[in-house]
Protein backbone atom coordinates (compact mmCIF):
# COMPACT_ATOMS: atom_id res chain seq x y z
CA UNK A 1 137.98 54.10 76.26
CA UNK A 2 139.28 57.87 75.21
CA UNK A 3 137.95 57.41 71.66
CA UNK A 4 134.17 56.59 71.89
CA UNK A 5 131.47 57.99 69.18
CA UNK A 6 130.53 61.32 71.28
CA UNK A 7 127.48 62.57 69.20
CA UNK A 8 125.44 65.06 70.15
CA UNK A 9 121.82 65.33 70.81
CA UNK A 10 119.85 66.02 68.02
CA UNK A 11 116.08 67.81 68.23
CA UNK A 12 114.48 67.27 65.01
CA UNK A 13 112.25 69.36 63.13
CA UNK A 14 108.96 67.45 64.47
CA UNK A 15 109.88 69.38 68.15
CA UNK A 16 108.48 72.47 66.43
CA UNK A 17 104.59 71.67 66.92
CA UNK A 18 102.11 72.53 64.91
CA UNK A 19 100.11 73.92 67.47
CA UNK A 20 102.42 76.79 68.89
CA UNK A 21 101.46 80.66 68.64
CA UNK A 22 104.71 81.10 65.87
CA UNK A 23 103.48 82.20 62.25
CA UNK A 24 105.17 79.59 59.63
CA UNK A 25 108.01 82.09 58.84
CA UNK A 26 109.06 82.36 62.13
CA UNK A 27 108.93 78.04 62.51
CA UNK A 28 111.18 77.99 59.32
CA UNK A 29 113.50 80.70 60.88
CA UNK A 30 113.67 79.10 64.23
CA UNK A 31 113.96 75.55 62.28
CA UNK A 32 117.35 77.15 60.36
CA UNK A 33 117.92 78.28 63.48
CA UNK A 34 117.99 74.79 65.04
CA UNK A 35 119.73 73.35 62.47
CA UNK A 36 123.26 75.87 63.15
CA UNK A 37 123.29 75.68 66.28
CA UNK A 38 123.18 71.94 66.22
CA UNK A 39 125.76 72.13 63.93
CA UNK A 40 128.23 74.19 65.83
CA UNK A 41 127.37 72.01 68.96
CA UNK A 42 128.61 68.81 67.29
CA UNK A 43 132.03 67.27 67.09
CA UNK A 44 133.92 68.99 64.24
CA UNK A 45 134.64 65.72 62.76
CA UNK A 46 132.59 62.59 63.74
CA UNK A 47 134.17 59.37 62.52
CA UNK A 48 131.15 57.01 63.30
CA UNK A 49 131.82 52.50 63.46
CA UNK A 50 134.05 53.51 60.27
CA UNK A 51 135.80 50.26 58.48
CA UNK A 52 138.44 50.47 55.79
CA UNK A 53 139.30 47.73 53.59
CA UNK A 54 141.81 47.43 51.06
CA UNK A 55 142.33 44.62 48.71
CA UNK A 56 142.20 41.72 48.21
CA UNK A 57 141.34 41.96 52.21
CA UNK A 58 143.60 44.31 54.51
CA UNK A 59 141.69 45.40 57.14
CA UNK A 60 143.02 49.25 57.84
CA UNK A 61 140.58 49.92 60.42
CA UNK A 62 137.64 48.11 62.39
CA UNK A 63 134.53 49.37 63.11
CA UNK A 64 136.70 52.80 64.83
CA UNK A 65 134.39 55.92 65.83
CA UNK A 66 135.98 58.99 67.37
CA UNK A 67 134.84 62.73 67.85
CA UNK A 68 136.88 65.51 68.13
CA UNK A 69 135.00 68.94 68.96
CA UNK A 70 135.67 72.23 67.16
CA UNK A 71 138.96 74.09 68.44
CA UNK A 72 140.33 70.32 69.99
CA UNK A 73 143.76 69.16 68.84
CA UNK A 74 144.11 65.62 69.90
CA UNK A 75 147.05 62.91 69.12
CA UNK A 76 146.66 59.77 67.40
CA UNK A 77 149.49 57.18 67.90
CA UNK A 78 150.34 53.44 67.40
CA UNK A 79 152.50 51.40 65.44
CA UNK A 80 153.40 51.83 61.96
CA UNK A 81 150.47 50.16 59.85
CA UNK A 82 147.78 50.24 63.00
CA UNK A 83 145.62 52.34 60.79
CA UNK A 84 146.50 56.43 61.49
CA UNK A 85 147.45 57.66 58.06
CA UNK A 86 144.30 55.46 56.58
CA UNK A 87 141.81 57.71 59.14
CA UNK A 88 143.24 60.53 58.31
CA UNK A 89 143.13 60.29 54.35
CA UNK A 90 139.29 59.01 55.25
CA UNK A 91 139.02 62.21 57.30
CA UNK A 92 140.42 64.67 54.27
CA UNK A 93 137.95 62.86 51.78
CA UNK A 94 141.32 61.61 50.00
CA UNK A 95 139.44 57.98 50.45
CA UNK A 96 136.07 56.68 51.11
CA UNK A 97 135.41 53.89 53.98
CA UNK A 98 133.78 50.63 53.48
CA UNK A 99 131.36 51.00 55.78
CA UNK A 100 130.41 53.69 58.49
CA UNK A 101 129.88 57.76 58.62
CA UNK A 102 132.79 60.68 58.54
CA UNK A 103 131.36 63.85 59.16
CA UNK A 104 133.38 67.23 58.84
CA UNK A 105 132.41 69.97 60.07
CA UNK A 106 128.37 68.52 60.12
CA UNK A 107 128.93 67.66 56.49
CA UNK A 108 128.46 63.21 55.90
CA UNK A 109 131.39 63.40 53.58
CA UNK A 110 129.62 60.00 51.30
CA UNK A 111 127.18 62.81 50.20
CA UNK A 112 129.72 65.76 48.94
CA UNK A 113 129.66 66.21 45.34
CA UNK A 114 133.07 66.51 43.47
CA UNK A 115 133.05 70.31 43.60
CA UNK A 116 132.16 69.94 47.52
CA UNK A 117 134.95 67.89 48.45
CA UNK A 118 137.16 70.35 46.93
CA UNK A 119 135.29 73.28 48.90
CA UNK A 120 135.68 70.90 51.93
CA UNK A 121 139.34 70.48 51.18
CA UNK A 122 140.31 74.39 50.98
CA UNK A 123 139.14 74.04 54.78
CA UNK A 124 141.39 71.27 55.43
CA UNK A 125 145.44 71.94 55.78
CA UNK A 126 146.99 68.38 55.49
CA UNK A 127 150.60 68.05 55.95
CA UNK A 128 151.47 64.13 54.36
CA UNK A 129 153.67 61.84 55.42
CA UNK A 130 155.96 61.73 52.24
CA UNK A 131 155.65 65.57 52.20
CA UNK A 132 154.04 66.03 48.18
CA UNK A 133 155.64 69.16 47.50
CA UNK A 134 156.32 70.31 43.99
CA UNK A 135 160.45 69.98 43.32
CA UNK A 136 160.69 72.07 40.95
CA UNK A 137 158.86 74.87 42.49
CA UNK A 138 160.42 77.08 45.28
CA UNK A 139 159.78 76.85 48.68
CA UNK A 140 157.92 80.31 48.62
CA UNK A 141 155.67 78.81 45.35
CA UNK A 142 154.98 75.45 47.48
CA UNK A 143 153.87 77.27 50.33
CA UNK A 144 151.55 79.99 48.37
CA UNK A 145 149.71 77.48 46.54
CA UNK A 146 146.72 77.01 49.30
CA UNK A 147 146.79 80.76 49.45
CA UNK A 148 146.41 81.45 45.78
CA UNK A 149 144.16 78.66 45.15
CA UNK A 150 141.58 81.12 47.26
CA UNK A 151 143.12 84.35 45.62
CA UNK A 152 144.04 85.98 48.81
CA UNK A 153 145.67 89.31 47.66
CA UNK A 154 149.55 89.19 46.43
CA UNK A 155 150.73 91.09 49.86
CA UNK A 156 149.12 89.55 52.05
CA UNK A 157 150.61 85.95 50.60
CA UNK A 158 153.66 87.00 50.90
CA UNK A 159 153.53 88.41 54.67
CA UNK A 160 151.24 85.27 55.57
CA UNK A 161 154.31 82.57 53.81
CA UNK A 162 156.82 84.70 55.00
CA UNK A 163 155.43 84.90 58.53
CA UNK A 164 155.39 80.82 58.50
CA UNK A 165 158.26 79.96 56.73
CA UNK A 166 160.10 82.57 59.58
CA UNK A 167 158.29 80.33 62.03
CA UNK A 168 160.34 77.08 61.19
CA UNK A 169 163.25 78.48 60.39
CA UNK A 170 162.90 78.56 56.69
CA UNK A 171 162.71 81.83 55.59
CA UNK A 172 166.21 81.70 54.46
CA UNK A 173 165.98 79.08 51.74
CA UNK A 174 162.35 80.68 50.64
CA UNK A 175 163.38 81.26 46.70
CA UNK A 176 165.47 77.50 46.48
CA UNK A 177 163.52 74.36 44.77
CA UNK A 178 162.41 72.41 47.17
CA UNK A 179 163.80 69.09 45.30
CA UNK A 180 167.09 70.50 46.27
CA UNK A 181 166.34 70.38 50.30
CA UNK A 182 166.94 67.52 53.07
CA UNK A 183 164.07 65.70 53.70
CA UNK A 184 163.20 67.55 57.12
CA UNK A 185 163.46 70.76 54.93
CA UNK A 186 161.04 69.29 52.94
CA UNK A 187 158.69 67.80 56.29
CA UNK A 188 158.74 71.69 57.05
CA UNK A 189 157.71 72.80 53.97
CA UNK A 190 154.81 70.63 54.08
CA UNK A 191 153.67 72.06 57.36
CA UNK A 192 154.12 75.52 56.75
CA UNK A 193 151.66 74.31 53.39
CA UNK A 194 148.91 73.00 55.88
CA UNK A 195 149.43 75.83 58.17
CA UNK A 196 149.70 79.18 55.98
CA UNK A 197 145.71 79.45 55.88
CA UNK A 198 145.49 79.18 59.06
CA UNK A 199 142.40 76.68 57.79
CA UNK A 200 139.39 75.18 60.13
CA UNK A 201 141.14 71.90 59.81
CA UNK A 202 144.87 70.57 60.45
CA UNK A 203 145.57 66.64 59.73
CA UNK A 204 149.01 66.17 60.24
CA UNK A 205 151.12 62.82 59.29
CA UNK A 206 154.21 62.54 61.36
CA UNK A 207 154.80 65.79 61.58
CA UNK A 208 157.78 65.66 63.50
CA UNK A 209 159.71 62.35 61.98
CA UNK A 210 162.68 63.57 60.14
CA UNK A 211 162.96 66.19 62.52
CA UNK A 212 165.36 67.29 66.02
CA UNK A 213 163.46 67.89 69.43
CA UNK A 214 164.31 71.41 68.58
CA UNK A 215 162.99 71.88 65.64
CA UNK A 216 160.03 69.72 66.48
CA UNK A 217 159.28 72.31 69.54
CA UNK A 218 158.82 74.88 66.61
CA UNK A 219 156.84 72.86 64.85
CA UNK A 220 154.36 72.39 67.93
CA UNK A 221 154.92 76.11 68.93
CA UNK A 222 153.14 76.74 65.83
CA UNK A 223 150.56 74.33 65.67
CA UNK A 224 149.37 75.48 69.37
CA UNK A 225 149.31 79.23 67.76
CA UNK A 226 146.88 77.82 65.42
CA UNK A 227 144.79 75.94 67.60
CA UNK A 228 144.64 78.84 70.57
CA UNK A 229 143.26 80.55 67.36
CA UNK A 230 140.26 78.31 66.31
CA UNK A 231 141.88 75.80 64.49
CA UNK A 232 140.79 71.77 64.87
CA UNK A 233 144.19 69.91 64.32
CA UNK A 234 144.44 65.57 64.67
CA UNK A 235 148.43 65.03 64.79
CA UNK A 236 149.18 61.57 63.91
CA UNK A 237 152.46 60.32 65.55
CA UNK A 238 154.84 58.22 66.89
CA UNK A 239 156.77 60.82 68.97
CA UNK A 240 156.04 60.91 72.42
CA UNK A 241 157.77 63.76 73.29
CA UNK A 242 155.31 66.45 71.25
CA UNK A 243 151.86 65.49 73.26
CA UNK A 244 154.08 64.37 77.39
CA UNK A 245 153.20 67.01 80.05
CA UNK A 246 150.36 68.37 77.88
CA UNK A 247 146.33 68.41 78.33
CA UNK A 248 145.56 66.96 75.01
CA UNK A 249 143.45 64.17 74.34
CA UNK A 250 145.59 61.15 73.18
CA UNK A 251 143.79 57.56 71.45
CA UNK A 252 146.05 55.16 70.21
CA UNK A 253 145.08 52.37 67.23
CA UNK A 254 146.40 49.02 67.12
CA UNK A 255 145.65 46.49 64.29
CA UNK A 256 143.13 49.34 62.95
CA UNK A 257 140.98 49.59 66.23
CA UNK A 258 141.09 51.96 69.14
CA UNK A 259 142.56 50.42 72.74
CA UNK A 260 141.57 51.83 75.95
C-alpha cells in the first residue's frame, strides 16, 4: 500500500543518561542537537490516521496517513470528490481534521498559533483549483504578492516574476488584469503565484486541467526545476500524462481512503 504512515524513529530526551561524563551544557546542546536532526530526518509532511468530516456527515477522508520526505514530489489522484483537494487544504492549514495529526515540516499543525500558521503558510506555495487570483490586479501584481508579502527587494521581484511568468509563456500579458484572461491564463497565473518563491512547500490542485499537453509539459518543466532545487511539491490530479514514464511516487484516494 504506497501511502502508509512512514514515521521515523524517535530517541527521546531520557537516551541522554544521567550518568555520562557530559557537563549539563553540553547534554542540553547535544539534546537541541537531537531534536534537528530528528527533525530533518522526518517526513516533511506527516499526515497521520487523519479523518475529515463535513456536515451534517460527509466523510472527506477516512482514517488516511501518508508521508512524503523533504525534496519528494509525489502525485495524488482519484476521482473527483475521493478526498484530494480536502488533504491538501488540511495540509496548507486552510482546514483542521476531525481527528488525527498533520505535521509540516515537524510542526503538529493543531498546535500553531494564528501568527504561526501564517509563518507556516509563507513556506507553503499553493496553486487552487479555482485559481483565487485578484481580477482587478495585473498579472505582474498577482504574481508579486508572495514576494512582497516577505519584502524581497523591488529588483529582485521583478527578475524572480519575470523569470516565471517567461517560464509559462506569460510574460507577454504581464501588465493585463487578470479578470480579463482565459481560464488556463488564469490556472498559470496561479502557478507561477505558488512557484515565484521558490517556497519549501508546493500543493498543487489540478494544475494542469484547463490546460494543452504542451503547455502542461511547461508547467511540469518547472515544477521539476523546483523540486531538483529543494522544493517538497504534492500535485493533485487527474491527468495521467504529467506523472507516466516518471519515478515519482503515485497514491490514489477513493471514497476518502488510500487503495493499494
Amino acid at each position: 500500500m504506497p501511502a502508509v504512515h512512514g514515521g521515523r524513529p524517535f530517541r527521546p530526551a531520557a537516551d541522554v543518561r544521567p550518568g555520562a561524563p557530559d557537563t549539563d551544557f553540553d547534554n542540553k546542546v547535544r539534546l537541541h542537537f537531537m531534536s534537528e536532526q530528528n527533525r530533518e530526518n522526518r517526513p516533511f509532511v506527516d499526515v497521520v490516521k487523519v479523518t475529515k468530516v463535513y456536515s451534517p456527515d460527509i466523510v472527506a477522508l477516512q482514517d488516511v496517513s501518508l508521508s512524503v520526505d523533504r525534496g519528494e514530489m509525489i502525485f495524488l489522484t482519484g476521482m473527483s470528490g475521493a478526498g484530494k483537494s480536502t488533504l491538501l487544504k488540511l495540509i496548507s492549514c486552510m482546514e483542521r481534521p476531525n481527528k488525527g495529526l498533520i505535521e509540516v515540516a515537524g510542526r503538529d499543525t493543531a498546535k500553531l498559533k494564528k501568527g504561526e500558521i501564517q509563518e507556516l503558510r509563507q513556506q507553503i506555495g499553493m496553486a487552487y483549483q479555482d485559481f483565487k487570483i485578484l481580477p482587478r490586479h495585473t498579472v505582474f501584481q498577482n504574481v508579486a504578492m508572495p514576494m512582497e508579502v516577505l519584502y524581497r527587494p523591488g529588483r529582485e521581484i521583478k527578475e524572480r516574476v519575470n523569470e516565471v511568468l517567461e517560464a509559462l509563456r506569460m510574460d507577454h500579458k504581464k501588465n493585463l488584469p487578470a479578470g480579463k484572461l482565459s481560464r488556463g491564463e488564469q490556472q498559470r497565473v496561479a502557478i507561477a503565484r505558488a512557484a515565484v518563491n521558490r517556497p519549501a512547500l508546493i500543493l498543487a490542485d489540478e494544475p494542469t486541467g484547463n490546460l494543452d499537453s504542451e503547455i502542461s509539459t511547461l508547467v511540469m518543466k518547472l515544477f521539476t526545476e523546483l523540486n531538483e532545487g529543494g522544493s517538497t511539491i504534492i500535485i493533485a490530479t487527474h491527468d495521467s500524462s504529467i506523472y507516466e514514464g516518471t519515478s515519482h511516487r503515485v497514491v490514489r484516494l477513493e471514497h476518502g481512503m488510500f487503495t493499494a
